[in-house]
PDB file of N, CA and C in Angstrom:
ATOM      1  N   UNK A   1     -12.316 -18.242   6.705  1.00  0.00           N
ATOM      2  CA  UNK A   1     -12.439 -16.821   6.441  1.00  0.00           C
ATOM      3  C   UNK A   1     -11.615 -16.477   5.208  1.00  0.00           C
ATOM      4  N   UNK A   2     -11.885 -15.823   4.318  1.00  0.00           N
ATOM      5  CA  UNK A   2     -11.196 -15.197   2.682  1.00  0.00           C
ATOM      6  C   UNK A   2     -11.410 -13.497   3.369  1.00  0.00           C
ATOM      7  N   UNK A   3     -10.522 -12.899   2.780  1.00  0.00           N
ATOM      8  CA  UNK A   3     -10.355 -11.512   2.786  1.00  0.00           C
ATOM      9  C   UNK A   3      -9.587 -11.016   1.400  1.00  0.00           C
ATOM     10  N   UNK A   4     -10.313 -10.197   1.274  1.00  0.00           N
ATOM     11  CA  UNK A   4      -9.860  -9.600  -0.299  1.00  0.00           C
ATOM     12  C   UNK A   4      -9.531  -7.918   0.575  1.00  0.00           C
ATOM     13  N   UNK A   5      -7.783  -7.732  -0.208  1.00  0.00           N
ATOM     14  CA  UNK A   5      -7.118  -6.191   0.369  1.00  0.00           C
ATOM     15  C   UNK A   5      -6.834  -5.649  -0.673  1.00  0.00           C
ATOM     16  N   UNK A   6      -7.540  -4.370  -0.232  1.00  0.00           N
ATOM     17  CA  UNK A   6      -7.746  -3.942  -1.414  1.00  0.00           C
ATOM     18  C   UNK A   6      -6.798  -2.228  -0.778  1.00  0.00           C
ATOM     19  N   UNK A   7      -5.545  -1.946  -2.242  1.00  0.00           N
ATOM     20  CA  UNK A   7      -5.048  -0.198  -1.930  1.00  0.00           C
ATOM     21  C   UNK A   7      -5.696   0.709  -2.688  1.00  0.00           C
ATOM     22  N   UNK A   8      -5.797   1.765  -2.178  1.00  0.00           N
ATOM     23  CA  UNK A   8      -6.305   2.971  -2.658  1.00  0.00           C
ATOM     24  C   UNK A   8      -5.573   4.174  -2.784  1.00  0.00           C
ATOM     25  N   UNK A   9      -5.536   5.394  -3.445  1.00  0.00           N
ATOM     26  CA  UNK A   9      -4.752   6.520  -3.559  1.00  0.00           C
ATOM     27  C   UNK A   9      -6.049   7.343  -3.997  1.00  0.00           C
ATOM     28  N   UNK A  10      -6.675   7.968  -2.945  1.00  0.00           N
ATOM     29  CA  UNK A  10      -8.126   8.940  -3.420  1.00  0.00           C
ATOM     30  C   UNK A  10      -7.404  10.296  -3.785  1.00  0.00           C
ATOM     31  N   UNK A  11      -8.010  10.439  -4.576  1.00  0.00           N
ATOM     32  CA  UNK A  11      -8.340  12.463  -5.529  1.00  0.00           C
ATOM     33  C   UNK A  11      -8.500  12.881  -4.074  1.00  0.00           C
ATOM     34  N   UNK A  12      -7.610  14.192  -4.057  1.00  0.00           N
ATOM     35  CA  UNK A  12      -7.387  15.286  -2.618  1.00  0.00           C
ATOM     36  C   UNK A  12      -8.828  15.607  -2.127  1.00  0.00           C
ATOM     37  N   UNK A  13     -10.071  16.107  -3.817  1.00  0.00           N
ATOM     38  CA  UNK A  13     -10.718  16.659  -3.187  1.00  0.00           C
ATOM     39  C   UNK A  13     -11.742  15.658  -3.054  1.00  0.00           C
ATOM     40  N   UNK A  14     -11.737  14.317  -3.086  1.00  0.00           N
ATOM     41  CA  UNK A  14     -12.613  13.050  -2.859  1.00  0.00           C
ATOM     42  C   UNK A  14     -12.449  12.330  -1.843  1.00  0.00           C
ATOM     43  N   UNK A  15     -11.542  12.586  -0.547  1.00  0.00           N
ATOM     44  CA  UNK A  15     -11.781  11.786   0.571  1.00  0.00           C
ATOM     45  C   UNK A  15     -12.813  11.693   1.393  1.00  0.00           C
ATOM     46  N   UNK A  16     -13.727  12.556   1.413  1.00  0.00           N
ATOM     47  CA  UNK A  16     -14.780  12.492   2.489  1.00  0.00           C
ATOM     48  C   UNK A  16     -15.453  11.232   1.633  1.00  0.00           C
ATOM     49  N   UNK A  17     -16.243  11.922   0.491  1.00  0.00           N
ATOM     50  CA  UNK A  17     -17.205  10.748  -0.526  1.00  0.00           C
ATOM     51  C   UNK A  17     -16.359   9.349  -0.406  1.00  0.00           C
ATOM     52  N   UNK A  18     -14.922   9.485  -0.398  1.00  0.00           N
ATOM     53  CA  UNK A  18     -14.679   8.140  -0.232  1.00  0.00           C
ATOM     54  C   UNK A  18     -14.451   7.348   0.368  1.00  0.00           C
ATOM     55  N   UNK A  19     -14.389   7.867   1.736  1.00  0.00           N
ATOM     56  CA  UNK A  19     -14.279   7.354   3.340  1.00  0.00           C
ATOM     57  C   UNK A  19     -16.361   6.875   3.482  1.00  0.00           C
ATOM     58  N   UNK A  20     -17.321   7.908   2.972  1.00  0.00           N
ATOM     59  CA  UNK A  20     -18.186   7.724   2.825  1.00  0.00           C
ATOM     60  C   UNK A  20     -18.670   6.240   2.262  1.00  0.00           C
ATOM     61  N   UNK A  21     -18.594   5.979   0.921  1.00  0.00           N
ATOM     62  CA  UNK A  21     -18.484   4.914  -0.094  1.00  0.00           C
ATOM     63  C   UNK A  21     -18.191   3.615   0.023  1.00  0.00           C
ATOM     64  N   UNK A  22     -16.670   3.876   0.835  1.00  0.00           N
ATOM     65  CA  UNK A  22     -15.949   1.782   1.258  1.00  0.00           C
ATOM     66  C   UNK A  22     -16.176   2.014   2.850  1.00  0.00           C
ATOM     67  N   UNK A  23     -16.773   2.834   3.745  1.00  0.00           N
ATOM     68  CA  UNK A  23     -17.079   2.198   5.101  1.00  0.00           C
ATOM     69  C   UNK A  23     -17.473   1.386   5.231  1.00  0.00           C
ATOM     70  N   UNK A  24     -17.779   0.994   6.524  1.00  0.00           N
ATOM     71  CA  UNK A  24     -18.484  -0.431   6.563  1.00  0.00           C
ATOM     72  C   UNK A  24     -19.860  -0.418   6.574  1.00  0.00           C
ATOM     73  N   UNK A  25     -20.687   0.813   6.822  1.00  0.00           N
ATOM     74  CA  UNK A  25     -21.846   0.865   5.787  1.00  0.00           C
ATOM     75  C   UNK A  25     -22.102   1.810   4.907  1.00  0.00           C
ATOM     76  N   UNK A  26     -20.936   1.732   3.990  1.00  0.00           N
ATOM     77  CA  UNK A  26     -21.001   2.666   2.800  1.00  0.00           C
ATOM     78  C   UNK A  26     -21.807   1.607   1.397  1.00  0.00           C
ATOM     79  N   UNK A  27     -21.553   2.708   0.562  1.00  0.00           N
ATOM     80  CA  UNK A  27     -21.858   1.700  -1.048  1.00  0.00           C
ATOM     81  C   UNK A  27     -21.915   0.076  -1.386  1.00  0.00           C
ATOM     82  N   UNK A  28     -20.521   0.239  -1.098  1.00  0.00           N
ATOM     83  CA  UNK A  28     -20.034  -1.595  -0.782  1.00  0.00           C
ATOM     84  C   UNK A  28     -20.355  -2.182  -0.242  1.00  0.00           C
ATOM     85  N   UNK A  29     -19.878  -2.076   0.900  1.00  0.00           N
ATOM     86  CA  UNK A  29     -20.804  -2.923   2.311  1.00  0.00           C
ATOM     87  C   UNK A  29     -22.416  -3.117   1.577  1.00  0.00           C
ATOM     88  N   UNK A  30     -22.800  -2.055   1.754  1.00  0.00           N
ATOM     89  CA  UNK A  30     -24.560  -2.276   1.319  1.00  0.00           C
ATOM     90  C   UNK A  30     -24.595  -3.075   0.159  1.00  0.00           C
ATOM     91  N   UNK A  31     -24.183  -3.319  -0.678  1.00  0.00           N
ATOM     92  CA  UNK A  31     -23.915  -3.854  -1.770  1.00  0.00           C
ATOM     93  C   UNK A  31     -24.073  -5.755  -1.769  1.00  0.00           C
ATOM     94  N   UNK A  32     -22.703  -5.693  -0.533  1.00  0.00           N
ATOM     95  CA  UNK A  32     -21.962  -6.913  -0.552  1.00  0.00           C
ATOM     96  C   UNK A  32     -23.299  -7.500   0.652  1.00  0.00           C
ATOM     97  N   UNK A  33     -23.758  -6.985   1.261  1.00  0.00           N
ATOM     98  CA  UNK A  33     -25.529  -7.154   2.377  1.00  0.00           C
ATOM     99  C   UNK A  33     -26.250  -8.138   1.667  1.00  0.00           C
ATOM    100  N   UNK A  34     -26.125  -8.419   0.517  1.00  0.00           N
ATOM    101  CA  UNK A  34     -27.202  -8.892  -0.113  1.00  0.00           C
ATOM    102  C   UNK A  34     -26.857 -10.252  -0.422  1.00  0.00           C
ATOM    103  N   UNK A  35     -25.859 -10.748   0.448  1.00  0.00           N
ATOM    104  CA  UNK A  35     -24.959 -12.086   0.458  1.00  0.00           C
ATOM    105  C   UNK A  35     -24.896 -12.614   2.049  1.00  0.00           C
ATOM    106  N   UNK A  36     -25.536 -13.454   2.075  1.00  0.00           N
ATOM    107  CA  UNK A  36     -25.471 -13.885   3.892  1.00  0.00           C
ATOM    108  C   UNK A  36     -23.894 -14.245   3.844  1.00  0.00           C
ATOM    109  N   UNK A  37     -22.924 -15.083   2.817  1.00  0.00           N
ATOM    110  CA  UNK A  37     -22.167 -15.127   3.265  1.00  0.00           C
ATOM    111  C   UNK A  37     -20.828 -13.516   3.696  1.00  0.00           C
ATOM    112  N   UNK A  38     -21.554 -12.612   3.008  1.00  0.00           N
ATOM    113  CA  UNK A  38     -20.556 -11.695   3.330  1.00  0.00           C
ATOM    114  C   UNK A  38     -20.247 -11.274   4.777  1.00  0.00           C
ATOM    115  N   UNK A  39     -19.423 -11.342   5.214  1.00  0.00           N
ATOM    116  CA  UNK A  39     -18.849 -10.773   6.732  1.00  0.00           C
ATOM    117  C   UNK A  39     -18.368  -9.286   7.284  1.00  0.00           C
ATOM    118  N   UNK A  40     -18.369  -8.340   6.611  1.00  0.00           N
ATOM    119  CA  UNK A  40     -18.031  -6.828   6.892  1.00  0.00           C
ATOM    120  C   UNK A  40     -16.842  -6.741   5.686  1.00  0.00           C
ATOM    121  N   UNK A  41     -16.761  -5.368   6.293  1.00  0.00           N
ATOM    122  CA  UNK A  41     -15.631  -4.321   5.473  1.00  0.00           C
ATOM    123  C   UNK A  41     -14.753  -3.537   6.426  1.00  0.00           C
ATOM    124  N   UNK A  42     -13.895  -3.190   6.883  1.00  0.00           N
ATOM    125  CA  UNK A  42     -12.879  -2.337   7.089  1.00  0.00           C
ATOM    126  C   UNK A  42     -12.165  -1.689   6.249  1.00  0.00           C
ATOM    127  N   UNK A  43     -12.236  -0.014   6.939  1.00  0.00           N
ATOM    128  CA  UNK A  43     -11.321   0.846   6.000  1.00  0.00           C
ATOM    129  C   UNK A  43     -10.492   1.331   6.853  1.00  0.00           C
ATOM    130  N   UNK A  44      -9.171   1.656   6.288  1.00  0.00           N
ATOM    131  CA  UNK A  44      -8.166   1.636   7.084  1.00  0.00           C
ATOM    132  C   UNK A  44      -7.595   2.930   6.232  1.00  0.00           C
ATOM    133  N   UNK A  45      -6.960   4.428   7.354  1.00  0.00           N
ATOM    134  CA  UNK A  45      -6.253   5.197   6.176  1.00  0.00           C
ATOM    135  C   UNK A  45      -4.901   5.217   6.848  1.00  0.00           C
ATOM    136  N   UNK A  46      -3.997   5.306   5.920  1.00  0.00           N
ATOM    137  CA  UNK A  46      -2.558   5.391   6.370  1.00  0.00           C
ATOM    138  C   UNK A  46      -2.237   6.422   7.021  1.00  0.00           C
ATOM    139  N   UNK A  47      -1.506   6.787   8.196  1.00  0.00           N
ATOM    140  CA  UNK A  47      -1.012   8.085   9.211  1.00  0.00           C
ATOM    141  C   UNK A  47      -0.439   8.191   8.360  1.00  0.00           C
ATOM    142  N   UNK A  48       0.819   8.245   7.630  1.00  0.00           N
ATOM    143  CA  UNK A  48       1.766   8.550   7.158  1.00  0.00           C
ATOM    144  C   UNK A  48       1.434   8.900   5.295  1.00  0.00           C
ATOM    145  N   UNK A  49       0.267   8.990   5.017  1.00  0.00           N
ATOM    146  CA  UNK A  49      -0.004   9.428   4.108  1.00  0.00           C
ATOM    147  C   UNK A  49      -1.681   9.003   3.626  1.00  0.00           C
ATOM    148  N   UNK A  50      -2.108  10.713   4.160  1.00  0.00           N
ATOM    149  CA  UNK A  50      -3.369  10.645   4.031  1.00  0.00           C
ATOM    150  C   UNK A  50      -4.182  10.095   3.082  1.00  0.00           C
ATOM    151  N   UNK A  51      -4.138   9.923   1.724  1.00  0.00           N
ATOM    152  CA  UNK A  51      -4.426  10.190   0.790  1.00  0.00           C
ATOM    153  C   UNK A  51      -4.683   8.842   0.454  1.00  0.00           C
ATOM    154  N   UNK A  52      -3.972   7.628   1.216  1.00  0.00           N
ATOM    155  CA  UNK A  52      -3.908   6.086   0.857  1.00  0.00           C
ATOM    156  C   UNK A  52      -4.351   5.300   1.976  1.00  0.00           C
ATOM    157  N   UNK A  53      -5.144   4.548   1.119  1.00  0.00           N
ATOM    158  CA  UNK A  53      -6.591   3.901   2.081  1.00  0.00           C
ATOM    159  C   UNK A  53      -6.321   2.065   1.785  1.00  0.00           C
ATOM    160  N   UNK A  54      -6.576   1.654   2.852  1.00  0.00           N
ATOM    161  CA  UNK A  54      -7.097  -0.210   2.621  1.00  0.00           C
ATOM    162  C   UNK A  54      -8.099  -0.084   2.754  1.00  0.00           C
ATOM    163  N   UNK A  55      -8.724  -1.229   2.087  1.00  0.00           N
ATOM    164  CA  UNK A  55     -10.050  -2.234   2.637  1.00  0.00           C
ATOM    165  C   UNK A  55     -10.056  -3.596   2.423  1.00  0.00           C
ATOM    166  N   UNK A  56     -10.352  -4.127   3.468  1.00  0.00           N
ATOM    167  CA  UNK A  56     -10.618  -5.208   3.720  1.00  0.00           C
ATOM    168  C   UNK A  56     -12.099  -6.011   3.632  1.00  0.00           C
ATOM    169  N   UNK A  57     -12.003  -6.586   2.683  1.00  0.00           N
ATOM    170  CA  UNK A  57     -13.697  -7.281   2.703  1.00  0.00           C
ATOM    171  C   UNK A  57     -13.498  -9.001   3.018  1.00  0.00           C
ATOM    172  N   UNK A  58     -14.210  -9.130   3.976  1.00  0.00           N
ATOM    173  CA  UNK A  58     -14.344 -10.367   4.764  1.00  0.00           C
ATOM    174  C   UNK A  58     -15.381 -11.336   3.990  1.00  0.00           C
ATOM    175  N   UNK A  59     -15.342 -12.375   3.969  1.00  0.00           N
ATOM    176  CA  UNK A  59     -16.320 -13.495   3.153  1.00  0.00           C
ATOM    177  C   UNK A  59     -15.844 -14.431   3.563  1.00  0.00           C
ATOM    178  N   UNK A  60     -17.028 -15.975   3.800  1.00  0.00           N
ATOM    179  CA  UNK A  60     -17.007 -16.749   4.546  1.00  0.00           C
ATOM    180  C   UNK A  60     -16.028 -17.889   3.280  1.00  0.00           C
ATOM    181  N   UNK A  61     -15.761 -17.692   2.678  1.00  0.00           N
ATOM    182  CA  UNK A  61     -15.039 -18.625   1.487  1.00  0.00           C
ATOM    183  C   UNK A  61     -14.765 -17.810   0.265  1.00  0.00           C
ATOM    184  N   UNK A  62     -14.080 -17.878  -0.684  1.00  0.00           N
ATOM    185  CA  UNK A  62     -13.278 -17.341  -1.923  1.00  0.00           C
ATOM    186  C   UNK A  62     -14.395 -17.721  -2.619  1.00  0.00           C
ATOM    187  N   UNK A  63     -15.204 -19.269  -2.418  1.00  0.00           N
ATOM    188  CA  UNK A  63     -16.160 -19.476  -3.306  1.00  0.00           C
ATOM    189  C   UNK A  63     -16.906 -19.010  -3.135  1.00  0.00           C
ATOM    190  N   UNK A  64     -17.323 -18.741  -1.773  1.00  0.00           N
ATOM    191  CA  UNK A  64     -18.668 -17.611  -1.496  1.00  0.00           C
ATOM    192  C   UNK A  64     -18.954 -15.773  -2.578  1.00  0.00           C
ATOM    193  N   UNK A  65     -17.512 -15.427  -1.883  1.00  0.00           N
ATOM    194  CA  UNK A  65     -17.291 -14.137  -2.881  1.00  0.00           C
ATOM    195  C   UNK A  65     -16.950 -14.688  -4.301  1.00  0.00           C
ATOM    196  N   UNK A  66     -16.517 -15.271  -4.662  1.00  0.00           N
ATOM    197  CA  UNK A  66     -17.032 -15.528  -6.612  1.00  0.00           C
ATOM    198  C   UNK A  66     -17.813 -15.597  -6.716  1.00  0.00           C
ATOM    199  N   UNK A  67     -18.921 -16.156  -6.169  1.00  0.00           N
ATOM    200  CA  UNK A  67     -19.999 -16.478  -6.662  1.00  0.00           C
ATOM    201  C   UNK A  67     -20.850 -15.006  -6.693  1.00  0.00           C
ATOM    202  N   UNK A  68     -20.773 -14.160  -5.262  1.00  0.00           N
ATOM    203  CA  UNK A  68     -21.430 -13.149  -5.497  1.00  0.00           C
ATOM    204  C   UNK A  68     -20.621 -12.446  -6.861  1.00  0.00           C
ATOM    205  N   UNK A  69     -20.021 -12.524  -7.341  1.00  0.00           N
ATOM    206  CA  UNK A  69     -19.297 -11.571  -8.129  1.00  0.00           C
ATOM    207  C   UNK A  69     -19.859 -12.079  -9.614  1.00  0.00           C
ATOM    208  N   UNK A  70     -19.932 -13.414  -9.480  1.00  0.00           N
ATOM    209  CA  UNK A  70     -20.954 -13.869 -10.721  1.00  0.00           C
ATOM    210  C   UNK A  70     -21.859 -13.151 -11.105  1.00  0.00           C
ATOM    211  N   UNK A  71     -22.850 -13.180 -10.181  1.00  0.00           N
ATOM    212  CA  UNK A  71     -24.478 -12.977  -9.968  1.00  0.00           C
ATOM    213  C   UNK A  71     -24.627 -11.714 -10.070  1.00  0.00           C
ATOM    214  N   UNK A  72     -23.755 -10.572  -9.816  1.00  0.00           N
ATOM    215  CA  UNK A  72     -23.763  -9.806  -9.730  1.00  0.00           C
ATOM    216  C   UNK A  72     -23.541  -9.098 -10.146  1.00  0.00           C
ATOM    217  N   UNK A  73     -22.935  -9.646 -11.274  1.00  0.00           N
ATOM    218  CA  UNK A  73     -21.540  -8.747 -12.282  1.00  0.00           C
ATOM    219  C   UNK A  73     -21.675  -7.569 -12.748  1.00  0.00           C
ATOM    220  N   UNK A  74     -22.427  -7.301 -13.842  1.00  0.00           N
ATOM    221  CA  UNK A  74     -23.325  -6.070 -14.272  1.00  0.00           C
ATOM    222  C   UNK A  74     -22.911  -4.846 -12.944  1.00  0.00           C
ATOM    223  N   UNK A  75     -23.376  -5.156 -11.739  1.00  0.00           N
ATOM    224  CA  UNK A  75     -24.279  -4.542 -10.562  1.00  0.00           C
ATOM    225  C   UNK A  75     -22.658  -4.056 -10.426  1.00  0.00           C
ATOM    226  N   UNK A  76     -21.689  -4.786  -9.783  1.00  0.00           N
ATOM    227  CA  UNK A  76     -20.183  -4.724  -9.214  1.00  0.00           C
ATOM    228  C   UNK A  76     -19.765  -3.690 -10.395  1.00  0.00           C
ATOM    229  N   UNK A  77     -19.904  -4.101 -11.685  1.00  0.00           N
ATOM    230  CA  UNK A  77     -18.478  -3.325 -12.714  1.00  0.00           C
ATOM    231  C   UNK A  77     -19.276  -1.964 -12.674  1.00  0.00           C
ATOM    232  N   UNK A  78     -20.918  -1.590 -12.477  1.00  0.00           N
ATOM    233  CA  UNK A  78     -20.903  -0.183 -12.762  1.00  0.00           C
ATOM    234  C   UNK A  78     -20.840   0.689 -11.472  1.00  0.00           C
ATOM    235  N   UNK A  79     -21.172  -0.076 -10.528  1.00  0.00           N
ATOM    236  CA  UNK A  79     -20.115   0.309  -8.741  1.00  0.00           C
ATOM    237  C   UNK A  79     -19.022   0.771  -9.040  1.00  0.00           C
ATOM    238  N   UNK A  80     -18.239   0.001  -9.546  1.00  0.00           N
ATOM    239  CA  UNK A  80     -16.688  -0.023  -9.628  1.00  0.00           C
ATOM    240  C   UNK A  80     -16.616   1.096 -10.317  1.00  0.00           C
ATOM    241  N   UNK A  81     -17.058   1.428 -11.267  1.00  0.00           N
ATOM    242  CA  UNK A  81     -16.900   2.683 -12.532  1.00  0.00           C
ATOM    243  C   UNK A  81     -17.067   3.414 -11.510  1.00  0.00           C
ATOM    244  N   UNK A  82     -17.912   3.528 -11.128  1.00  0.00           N
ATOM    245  CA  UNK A  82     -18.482   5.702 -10.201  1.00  0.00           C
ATOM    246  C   UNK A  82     -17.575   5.221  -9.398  1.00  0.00           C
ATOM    247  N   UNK A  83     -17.278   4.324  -8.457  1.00  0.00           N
ATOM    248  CA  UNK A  83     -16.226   4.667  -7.426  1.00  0.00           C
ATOM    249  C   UNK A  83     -14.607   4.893  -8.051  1.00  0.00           C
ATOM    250  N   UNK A  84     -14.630   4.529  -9.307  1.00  0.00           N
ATOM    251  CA  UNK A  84     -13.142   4.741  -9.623  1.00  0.00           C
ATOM    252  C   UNK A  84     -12.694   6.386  -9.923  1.00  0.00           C
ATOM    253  N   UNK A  85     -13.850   7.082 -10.375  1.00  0.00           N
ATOM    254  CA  UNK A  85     -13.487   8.152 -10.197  1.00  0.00           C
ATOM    255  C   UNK A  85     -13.183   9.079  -8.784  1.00  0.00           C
ATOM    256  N   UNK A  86     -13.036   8.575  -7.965  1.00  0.00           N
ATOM    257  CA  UNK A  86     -12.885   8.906  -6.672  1.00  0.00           C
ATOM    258  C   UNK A  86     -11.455   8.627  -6.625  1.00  0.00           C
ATOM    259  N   UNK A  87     -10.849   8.122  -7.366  1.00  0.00           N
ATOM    260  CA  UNK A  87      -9.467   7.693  -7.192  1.00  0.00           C
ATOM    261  C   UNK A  87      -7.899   7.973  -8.040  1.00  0.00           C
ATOM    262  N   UNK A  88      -7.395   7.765  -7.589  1.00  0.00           N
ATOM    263  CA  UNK A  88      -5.812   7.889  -8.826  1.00  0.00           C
ATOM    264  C   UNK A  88      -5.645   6.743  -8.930  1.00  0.00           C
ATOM    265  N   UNK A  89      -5.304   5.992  -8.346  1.00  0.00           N
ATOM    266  CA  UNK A  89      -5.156   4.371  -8.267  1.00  0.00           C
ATOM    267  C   UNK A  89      -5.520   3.501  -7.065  1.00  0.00           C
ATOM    268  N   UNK A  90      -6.251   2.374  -7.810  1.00  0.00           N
ATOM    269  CA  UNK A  90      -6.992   0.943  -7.320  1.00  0.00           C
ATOM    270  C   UNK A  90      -5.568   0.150  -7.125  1.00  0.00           C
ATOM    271  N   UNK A  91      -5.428  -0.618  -5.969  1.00  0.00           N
ATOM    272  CA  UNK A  91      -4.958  -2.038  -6.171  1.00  0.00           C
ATOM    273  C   UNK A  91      -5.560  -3.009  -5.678  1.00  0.00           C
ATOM    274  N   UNK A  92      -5.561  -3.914  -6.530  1.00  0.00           N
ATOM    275  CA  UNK A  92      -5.613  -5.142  -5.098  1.00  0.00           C
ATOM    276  C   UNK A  92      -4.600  -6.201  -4.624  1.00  0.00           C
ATOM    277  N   UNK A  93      -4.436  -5.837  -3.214  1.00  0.00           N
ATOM    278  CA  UNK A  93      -2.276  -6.456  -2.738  1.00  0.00           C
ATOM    279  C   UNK A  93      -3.110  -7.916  -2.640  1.00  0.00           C
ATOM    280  N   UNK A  94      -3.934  -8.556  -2.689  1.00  0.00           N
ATOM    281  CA  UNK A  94      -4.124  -9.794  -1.960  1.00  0.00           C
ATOM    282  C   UNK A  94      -5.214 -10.093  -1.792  1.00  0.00           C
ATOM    283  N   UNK A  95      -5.321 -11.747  -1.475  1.00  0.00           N
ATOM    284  CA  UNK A  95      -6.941 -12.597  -1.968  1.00  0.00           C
ATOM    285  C   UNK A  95      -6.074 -13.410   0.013  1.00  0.00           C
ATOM    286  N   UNK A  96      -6.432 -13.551   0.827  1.00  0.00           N
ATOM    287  CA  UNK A  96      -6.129 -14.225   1.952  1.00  0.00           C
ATOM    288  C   UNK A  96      -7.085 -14.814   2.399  1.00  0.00           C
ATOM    289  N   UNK A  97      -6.534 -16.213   2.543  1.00  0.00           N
ATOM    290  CA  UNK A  97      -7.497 -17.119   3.714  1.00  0.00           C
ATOM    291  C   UNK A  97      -7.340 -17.326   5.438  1.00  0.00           C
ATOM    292  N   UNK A  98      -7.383 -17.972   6.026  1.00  0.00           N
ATOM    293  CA  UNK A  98      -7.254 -18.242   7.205  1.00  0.00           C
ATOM    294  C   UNK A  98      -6.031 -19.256   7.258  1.00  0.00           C
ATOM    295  N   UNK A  99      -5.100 -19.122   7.942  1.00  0.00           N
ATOM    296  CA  UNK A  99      -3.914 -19.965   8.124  1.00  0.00           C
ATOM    297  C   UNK A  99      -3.984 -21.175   9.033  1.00  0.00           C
ATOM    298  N   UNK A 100      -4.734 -20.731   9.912  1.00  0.00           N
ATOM    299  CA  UNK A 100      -5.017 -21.654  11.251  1.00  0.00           C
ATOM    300  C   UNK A 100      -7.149 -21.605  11.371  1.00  0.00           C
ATOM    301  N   UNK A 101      -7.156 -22.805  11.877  1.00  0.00           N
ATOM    302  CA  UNK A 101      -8.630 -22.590  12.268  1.00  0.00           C
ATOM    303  C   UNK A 101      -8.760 -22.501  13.339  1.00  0.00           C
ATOM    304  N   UNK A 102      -8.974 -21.221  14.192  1.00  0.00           N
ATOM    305  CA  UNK A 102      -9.422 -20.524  15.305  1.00  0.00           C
ATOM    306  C   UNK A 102     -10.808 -21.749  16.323  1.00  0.00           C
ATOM    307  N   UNK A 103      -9.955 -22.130  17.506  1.00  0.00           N
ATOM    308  CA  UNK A 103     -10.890 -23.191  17.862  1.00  0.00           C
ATOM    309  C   UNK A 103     -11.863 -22.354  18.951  1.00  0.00           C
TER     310      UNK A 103
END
């Protein structure tokens, strides 16, 4: 399992569109559908400060998600554009694999 975590800080008056957008069948998700290896999305918002969001995108290998990111590129960077205006700041904390293999 690879998981890419991704932080967020959404515009006050852009949380709905953007809770909308990175759900797990928002923009992305639908997006990332078009990859058998992709595995879901989780969005996560912080109690302690509304305004800052995770997501988590699941993929069956790091090589799996490069590769969609290859193929796709064009498709991902002008995603990325309209969803960035939804935001103050993007991060991404982390690229994670699986530590143990779950028997």
């Amino acid at each position: 399992m690879f998981v890419i975590l991704w932080e967020f800080e959404v515009k006050p008056d852009c949380k709905e569109r953007f809770e909308t957008v990175y759900s797990p069948e928002g923009n992305w998700a639908v997006f990332f559908r078009r990859d058998p290896e992709y595995r879901g999305t989780r969005l996560l918002r912080d109690t302690a400060a509304e305004r800052s969001y995770v997501t988590l995108d699941f993929w069956s290998s790091r090589e799996a998600y490069e590769a969609f990111r290859r193929r796709h590129r064009a498709e991902y960077e002008a995603l990325d554009a309209e969803c960035a205006l939804l935001t103050t700041a993007e991060t991404r904390l982390g690229m994670f694999e699986s530590a143990v293999q779950l028997h």
